[in-house]
N, C-alpha and C. Protein backbone atom coordinates (compact mmCIF):
# COMPACT_ATOMS: atom_id res chain seq x y z
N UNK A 1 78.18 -56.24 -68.53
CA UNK A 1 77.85 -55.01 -67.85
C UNK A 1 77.60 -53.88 -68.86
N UNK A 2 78.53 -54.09 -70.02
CA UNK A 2 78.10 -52.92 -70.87
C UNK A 2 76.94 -52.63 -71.59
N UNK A 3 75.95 -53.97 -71.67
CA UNK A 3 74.74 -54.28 -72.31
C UNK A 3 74.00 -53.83 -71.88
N UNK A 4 73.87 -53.75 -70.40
CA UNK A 4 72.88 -52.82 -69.34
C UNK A 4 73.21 -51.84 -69.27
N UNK A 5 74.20 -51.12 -69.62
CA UNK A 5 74.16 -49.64 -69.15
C UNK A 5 74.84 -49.19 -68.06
N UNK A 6 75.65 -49.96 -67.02
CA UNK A 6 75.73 -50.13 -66.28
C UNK A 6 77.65 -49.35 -65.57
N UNK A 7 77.35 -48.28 -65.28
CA UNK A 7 78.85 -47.64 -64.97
C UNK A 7 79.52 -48.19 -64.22
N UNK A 8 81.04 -48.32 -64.37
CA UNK A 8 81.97 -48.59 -63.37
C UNK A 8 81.61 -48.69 -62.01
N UNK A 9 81.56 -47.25 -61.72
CA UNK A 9 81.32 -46.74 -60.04
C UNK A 9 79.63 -47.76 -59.75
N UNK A 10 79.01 -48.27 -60.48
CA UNK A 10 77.78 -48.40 -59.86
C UNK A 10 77.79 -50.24 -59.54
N UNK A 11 78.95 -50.88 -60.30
CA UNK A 11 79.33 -52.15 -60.32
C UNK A 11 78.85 -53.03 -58.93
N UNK A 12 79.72 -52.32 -57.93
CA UNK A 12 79.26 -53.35 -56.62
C UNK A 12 78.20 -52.85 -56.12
N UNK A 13 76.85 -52.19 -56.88
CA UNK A 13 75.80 -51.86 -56.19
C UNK A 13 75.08 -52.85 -56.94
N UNK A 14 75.28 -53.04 -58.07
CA UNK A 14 74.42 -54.01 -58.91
C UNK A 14 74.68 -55.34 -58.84
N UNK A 15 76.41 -55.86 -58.05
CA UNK A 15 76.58 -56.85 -57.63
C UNK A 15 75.69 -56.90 -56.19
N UNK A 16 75.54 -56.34 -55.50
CA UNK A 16 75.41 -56.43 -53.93
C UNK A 16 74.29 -56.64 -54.32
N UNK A 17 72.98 -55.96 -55.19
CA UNK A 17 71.52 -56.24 -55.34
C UNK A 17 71.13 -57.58 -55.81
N UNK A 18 72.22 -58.45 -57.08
CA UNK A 18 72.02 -59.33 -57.67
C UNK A 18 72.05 -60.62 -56.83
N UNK A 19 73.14 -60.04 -55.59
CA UNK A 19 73.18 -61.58 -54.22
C UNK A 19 72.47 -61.46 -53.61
N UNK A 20 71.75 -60.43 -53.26
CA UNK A 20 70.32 -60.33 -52.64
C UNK A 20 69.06 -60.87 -53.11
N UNK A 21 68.86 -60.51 -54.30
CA UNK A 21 67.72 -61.22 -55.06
C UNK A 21 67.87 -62.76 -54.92
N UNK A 22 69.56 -63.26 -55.85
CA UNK A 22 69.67 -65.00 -55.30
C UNK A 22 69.22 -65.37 -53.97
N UNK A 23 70.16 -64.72 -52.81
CA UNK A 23 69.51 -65.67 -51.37
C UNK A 23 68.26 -65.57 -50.86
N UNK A 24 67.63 -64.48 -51.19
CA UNK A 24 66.19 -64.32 -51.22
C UNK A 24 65.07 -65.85 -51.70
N UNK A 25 65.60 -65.48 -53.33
CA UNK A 25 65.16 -66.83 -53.49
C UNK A 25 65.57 -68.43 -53.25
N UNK A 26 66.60 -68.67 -53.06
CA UNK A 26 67.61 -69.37 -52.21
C UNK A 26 66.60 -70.18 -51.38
N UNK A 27 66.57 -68.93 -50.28
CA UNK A 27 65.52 -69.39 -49.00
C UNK A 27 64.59 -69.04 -49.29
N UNK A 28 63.74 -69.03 -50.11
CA UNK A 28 62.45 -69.77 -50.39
C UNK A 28 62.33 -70.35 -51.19
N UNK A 29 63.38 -70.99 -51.71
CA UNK A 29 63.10 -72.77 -52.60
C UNK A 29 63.83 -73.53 -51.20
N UNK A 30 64.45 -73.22 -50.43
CA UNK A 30 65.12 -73.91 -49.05
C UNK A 30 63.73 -74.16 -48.15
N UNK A 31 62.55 -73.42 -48.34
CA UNK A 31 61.76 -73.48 -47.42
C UNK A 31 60.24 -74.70 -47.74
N UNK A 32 60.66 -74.03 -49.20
CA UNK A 32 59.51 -74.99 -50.22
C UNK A 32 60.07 -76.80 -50.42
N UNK A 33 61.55 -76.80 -50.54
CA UNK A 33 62.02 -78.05 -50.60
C UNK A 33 61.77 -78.68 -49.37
N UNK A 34 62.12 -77.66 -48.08
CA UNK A 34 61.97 -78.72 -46.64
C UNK A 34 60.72 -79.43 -46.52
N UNK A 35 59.67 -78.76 -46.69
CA UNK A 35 58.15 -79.04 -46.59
C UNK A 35 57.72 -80.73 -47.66
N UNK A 36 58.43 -80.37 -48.85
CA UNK A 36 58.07 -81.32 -49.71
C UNK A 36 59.32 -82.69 -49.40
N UNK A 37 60.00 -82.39 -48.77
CA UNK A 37 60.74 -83.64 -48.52
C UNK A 37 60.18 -84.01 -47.04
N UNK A 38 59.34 -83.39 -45.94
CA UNK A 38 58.90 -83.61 -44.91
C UNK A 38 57.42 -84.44 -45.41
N UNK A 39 57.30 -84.20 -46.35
CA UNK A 39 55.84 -84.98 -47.28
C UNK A 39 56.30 -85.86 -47.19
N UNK A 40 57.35 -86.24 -48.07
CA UNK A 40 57.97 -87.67 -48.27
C UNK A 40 58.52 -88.62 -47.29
N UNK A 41 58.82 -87.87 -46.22
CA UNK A 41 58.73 -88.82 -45.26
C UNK A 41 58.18 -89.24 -44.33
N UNK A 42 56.96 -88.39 -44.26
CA UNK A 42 55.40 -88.73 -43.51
C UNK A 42 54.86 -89.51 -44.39
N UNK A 43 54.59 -89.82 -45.64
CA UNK A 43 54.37 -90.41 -46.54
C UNK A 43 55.14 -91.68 -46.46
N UNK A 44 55.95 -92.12 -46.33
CA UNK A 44 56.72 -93.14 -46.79
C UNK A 44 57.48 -93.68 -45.38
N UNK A 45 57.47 -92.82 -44.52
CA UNK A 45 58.84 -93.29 -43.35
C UNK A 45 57.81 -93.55 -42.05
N UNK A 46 56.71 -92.56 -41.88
CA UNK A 46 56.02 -92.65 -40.70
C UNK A 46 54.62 -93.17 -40.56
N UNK A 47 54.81 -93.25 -39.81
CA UNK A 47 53.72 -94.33 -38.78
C UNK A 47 51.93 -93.49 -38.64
N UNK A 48 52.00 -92.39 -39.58
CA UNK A 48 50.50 -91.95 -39.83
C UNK A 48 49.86 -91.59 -41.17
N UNK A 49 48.57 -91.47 -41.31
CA UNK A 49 48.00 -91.81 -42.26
C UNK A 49 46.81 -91.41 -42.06
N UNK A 50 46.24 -90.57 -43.25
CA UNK A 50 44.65 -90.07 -43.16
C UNK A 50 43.67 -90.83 -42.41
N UNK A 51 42.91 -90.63 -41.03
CA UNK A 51 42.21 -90.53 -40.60
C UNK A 51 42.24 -91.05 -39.07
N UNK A 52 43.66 -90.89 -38.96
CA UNK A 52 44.53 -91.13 -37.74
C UNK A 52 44.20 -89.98 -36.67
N UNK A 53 43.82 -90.34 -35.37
CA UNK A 53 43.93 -89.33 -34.39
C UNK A 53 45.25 -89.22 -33.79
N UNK A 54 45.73 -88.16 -33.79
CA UNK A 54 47.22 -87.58 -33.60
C UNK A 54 46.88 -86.68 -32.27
N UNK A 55 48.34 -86.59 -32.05
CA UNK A 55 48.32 -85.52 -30.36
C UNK A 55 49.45 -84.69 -31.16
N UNK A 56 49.67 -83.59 -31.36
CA UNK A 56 50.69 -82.89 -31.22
C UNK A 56 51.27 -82.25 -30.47
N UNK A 57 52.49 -81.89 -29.76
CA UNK A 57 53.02 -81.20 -28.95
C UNK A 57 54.18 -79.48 -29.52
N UNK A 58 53.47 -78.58 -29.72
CA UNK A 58 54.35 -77.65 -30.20
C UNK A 58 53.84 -76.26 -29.26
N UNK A 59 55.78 -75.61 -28.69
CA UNK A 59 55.41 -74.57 -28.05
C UNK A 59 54.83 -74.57 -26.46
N UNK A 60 54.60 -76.09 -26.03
CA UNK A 60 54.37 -76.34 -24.68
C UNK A 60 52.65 -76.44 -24.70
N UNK A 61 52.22 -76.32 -26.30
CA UNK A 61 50.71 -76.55 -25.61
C UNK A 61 50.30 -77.85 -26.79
N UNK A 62 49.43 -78.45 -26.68
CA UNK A 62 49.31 -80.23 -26.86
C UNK A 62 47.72 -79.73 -27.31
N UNK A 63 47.50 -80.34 -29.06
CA UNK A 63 46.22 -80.34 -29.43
C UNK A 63 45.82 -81.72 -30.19
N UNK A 64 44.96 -82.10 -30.03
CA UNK A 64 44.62 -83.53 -30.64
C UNK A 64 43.18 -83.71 -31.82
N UNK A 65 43.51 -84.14 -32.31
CA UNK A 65 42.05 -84.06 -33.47
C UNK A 65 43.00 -85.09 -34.69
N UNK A 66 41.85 -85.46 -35.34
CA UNK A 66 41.68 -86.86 -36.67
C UNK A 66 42.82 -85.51 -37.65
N UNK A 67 43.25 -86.65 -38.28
CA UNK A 67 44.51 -86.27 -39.55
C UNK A 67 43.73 -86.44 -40.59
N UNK A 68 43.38 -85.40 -41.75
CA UNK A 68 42.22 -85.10 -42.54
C UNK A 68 42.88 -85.28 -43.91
N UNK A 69 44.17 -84.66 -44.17
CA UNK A 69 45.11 -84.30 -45.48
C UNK A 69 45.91 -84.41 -44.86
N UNK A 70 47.38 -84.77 -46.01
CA UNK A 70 48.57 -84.76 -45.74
C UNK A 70 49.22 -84.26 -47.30
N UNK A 71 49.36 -83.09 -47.99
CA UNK A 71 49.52 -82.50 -49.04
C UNK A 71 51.42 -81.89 -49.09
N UNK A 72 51.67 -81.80 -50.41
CA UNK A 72 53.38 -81.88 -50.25
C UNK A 72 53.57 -80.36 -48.96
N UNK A 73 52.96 -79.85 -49.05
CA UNK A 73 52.88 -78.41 -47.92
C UNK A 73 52.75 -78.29 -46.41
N UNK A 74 51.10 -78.96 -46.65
CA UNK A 74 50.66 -78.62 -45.13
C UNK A 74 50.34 -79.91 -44.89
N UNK A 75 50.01 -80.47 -43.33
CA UNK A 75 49.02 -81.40 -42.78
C UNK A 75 47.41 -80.74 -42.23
N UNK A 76 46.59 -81.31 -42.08
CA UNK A 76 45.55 -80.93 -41.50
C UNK A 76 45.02 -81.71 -41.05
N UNK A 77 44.63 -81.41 -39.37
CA UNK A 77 43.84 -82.05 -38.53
C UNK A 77 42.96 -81.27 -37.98
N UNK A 78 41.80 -81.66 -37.94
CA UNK A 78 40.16 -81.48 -37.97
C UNK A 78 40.10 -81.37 -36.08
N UNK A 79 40.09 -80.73 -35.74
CA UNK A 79 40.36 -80.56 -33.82
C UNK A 79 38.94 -80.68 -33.66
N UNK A 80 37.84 -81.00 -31.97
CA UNK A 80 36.66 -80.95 -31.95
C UNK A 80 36.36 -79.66 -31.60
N UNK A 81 37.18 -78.43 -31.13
CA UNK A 81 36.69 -77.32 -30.75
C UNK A 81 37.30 -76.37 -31.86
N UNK A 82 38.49 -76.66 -32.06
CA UNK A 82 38.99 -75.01 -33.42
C UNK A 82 38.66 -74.85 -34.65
N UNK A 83 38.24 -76.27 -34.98
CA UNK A 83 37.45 -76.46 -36.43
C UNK A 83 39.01 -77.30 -37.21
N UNK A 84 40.11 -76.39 -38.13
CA UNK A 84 40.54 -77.06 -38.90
C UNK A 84 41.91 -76.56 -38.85
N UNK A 85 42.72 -77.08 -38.21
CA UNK A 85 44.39 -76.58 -38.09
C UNK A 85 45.28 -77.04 -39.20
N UNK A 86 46.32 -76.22 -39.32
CA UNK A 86 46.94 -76.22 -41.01
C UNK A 86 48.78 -76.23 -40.12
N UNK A 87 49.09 -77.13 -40.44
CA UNK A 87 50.62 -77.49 -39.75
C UNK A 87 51.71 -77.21 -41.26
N UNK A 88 52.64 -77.13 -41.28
CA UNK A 88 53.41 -77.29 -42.45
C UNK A 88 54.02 -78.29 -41.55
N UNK A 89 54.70 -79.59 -43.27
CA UNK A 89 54.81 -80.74 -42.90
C UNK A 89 56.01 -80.59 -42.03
N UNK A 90 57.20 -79.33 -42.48
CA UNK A 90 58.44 -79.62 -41.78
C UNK A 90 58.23 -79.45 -40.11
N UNK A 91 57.24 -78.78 -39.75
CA UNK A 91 57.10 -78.30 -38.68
C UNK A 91 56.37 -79.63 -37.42
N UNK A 92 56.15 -80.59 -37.92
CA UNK A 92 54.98 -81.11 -37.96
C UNK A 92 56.89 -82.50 -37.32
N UNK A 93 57.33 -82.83 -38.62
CA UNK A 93 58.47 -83.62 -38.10
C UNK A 93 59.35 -83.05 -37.18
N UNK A 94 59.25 -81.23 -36.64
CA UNK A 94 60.14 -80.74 -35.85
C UNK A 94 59.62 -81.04 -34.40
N UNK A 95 58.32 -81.35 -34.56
CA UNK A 95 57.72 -81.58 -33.20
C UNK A 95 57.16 -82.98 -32.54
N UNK A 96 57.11 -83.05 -31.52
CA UNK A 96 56.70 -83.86 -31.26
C UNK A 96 55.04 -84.37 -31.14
N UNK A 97 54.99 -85.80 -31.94
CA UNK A 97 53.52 -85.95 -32.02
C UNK A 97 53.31 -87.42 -31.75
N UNK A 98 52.15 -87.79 -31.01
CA UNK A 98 51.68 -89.27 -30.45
C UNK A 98 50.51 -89.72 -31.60
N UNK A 99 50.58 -90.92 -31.82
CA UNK A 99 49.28 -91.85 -32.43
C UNK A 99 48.27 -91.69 -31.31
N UNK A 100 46.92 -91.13 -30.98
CA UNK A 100 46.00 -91.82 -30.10
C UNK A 100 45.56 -92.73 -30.43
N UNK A 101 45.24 -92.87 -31.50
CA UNK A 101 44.09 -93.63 -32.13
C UNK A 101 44.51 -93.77 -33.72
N UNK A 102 44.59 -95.23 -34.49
CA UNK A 102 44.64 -95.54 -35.61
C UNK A 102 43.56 -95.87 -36.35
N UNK A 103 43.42 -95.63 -37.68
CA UNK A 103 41.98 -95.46 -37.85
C UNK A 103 41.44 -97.11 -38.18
N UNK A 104 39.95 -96.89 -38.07
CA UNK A 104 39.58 -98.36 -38.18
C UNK A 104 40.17 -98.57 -40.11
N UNK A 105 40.04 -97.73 -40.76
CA UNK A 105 40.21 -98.20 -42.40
C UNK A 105 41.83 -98.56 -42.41
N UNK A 106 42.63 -98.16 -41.50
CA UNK A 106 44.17 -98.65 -42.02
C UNK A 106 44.07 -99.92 -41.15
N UNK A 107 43.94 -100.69 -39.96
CA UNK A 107 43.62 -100.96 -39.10
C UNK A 107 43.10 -102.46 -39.55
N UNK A 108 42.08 -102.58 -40.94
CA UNK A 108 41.32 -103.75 -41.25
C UNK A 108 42.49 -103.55 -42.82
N UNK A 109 43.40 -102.60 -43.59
CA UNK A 109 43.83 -103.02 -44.19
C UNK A 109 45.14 -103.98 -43.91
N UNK A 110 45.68 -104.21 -43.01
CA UNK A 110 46.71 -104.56 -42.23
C UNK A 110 46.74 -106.12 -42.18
């Protein structure tokens, strides 16, 4: 404390700012880790795969379109009317989603 400059009386102001800055960043490596471990298990645990037609269900309303990317972040599916929807992966395992359609390329690798 004495290196900074830092007075007695001002101690638990510079403590109280310093736990703020940590949980700050805290929860957003908490937010960045969920996403990239939700990669890994769309990747490795589940049952879809680029060029898969998917149904999703989030919020009570249900959109369906081909699975385009699956990146440590986001998913993206290509809808026929909104153009190009951007899911984050954790959000994506929080909800509920159906296979319509598997694509013919996973389909003949099988």
């Amino acid at each position: 404390m004495a290196i900074w400059s830092v007075k007695q009386e001002n101690i638990l102001i510079f403590a109280s700012s310093l736990l703020t800055v940590f949980g700050v960043a805290l929860f957003a490596e908490m937010s960045i880790l969920t996403n990239i471990t939700a990669c890994l298990i769309l990747f490795f645990q589940h049952p879809i795969k680029v060029g898969d037609t998917i149904a999703i269900t989030f919020e009570g309303k249900e959109t369906e379109g081909e699975l385009i990317d699956i990146t440590y972040f986001f998913i993206f599916i290509k809808t026929p009317n909104r153009g190009v929807l951007t899911i984050p992966n954790a959000l994506l395992l929080k909800s509920s989603f159906l296979v319509v359609e598997k694509s013919i390329k996973n389909e003949v690798n099988k």
